[in-house]
Protein backbone atom coordinates (compact mmCIF):
# COMPACT_ATOMS: atom_id res chain seq x y z
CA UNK A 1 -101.16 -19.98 -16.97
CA UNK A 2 -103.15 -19.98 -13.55
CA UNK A 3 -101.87 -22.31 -10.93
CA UNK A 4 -105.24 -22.75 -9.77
CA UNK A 5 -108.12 -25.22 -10.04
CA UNK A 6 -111.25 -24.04 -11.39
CA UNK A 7 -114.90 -26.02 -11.69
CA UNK A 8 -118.06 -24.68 -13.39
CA UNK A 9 -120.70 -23.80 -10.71
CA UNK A 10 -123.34 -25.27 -12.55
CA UNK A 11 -122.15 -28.91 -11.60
CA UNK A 12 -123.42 -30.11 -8.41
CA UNK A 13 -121.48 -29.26 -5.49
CA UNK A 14 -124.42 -30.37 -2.89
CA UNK A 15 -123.13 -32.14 -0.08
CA UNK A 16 -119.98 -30.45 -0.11
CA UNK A 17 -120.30 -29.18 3.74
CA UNK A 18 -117.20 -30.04 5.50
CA UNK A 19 -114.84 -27.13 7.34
CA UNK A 20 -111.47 -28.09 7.15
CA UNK A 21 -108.06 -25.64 7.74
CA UNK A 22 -104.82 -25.86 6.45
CA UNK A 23 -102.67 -23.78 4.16
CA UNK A 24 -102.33 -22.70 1.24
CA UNK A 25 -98.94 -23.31 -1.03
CA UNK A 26 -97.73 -22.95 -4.50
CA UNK A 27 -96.24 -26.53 -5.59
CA UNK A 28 -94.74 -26.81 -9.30
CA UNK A 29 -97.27 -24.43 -10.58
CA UNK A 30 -100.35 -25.42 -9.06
CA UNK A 31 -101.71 -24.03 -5.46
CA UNK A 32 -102.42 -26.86 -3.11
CA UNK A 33 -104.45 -26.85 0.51
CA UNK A 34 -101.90 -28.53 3.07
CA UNK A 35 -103.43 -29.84 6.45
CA UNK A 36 -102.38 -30.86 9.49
CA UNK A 37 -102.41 -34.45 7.72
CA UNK A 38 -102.40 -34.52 4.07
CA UNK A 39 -102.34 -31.77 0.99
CA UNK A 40 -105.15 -31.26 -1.85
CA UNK A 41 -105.56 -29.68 -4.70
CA UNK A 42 -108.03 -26.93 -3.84
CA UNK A 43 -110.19 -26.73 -6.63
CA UNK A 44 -112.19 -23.21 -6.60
CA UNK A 45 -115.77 -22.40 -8.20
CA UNK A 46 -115.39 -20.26 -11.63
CA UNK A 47 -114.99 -16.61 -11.42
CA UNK A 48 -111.93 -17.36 -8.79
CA UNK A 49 -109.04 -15.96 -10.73
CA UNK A 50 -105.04 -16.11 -10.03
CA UNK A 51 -103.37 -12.47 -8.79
CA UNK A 52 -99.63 -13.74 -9.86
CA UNK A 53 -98.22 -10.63 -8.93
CA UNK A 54 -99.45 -10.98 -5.14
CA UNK A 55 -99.69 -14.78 -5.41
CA UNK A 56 -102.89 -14.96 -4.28
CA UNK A 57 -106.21 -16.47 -4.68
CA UNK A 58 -109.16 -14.04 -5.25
CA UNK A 59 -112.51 -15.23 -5.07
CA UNK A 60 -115.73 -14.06 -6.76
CA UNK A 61 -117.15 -12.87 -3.75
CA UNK A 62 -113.78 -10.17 -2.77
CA UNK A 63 -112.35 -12.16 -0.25
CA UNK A 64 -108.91 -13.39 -1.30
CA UNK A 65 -106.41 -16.56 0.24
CA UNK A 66 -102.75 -15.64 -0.54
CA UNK A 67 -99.78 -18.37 -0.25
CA UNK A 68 -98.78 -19.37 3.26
CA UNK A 69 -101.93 -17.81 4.54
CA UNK A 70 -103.26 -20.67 7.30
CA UNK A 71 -107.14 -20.38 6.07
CA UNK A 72 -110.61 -22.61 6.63
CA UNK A 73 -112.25 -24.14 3.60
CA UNK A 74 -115.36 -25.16 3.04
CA UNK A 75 -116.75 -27.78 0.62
CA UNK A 76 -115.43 -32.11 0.53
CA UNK A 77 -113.05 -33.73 -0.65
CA UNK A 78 -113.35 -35.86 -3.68
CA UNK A 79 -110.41 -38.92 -4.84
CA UNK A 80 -111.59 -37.59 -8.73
CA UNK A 81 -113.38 -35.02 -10.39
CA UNK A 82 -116.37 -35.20 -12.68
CA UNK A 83 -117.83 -32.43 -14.86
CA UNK A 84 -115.66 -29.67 -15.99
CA UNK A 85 -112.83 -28.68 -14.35
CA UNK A 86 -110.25 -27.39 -14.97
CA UNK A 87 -106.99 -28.40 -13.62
CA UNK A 88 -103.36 -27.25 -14.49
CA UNK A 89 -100.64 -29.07 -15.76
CA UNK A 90 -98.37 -28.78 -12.56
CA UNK A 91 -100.79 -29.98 -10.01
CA UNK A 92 -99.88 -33.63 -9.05
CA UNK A 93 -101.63 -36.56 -10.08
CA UNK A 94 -101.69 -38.32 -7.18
CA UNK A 95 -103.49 -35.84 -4.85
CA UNK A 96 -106.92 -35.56 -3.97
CA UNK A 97 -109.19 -32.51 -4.44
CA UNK A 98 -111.03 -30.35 -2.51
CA UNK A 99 -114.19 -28.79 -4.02
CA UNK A 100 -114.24 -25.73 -2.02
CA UNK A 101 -117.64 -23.72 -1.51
CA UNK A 102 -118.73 -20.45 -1.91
């Protein structure tokens, strides 16, 4: 199973503007997004898929963010989601997201 967050693109993600940087780790099967003060679950648009092999995130457009790399984001962060999502069983409950943007 992917350790990574996935929304459908077709939900509004408008607004979602902010820069932030941090990096990215692998925590109890699910990649989070730690910064300088607090760690999200990263939560990527669909068509971002899971190289386990490489342990790294590779995005629709080519690019790619692989564990421990220190990367910007863009997109908000949200306390909870709405729409579908889909988020695996190992990310923790009590973080919030990050919607990130294409």
């Amino acid at each position: 199973m992917s350790p990574i967050a996935i929304y459908d693109t077709g939900a509004n993600s408008e607004g979602f503007g902010a820069l932030t940087r941090g990096a990215l780790q692998l925590q109890g099967g699910c990649v989070v997004y730690q910064t300088d003060s607090e760690t999200l679950v990263p939560v990527y648009p669909d068509g971002t898929e899971w190289d386990a092999d490489g342990e790294r995130v590779l995005l629709a457009d080519g690019s790619m963010h692989a564990i421990g790399d220190e990367i910007e984001l863009a997109g908000g962060q949200v306390a909870s989601l709405s729409g579908s999502t889909s988020i695996p069983a190992g990310c923790p409950s009590d973080l919030e997201y990050y919607i990130v943007v294409p």
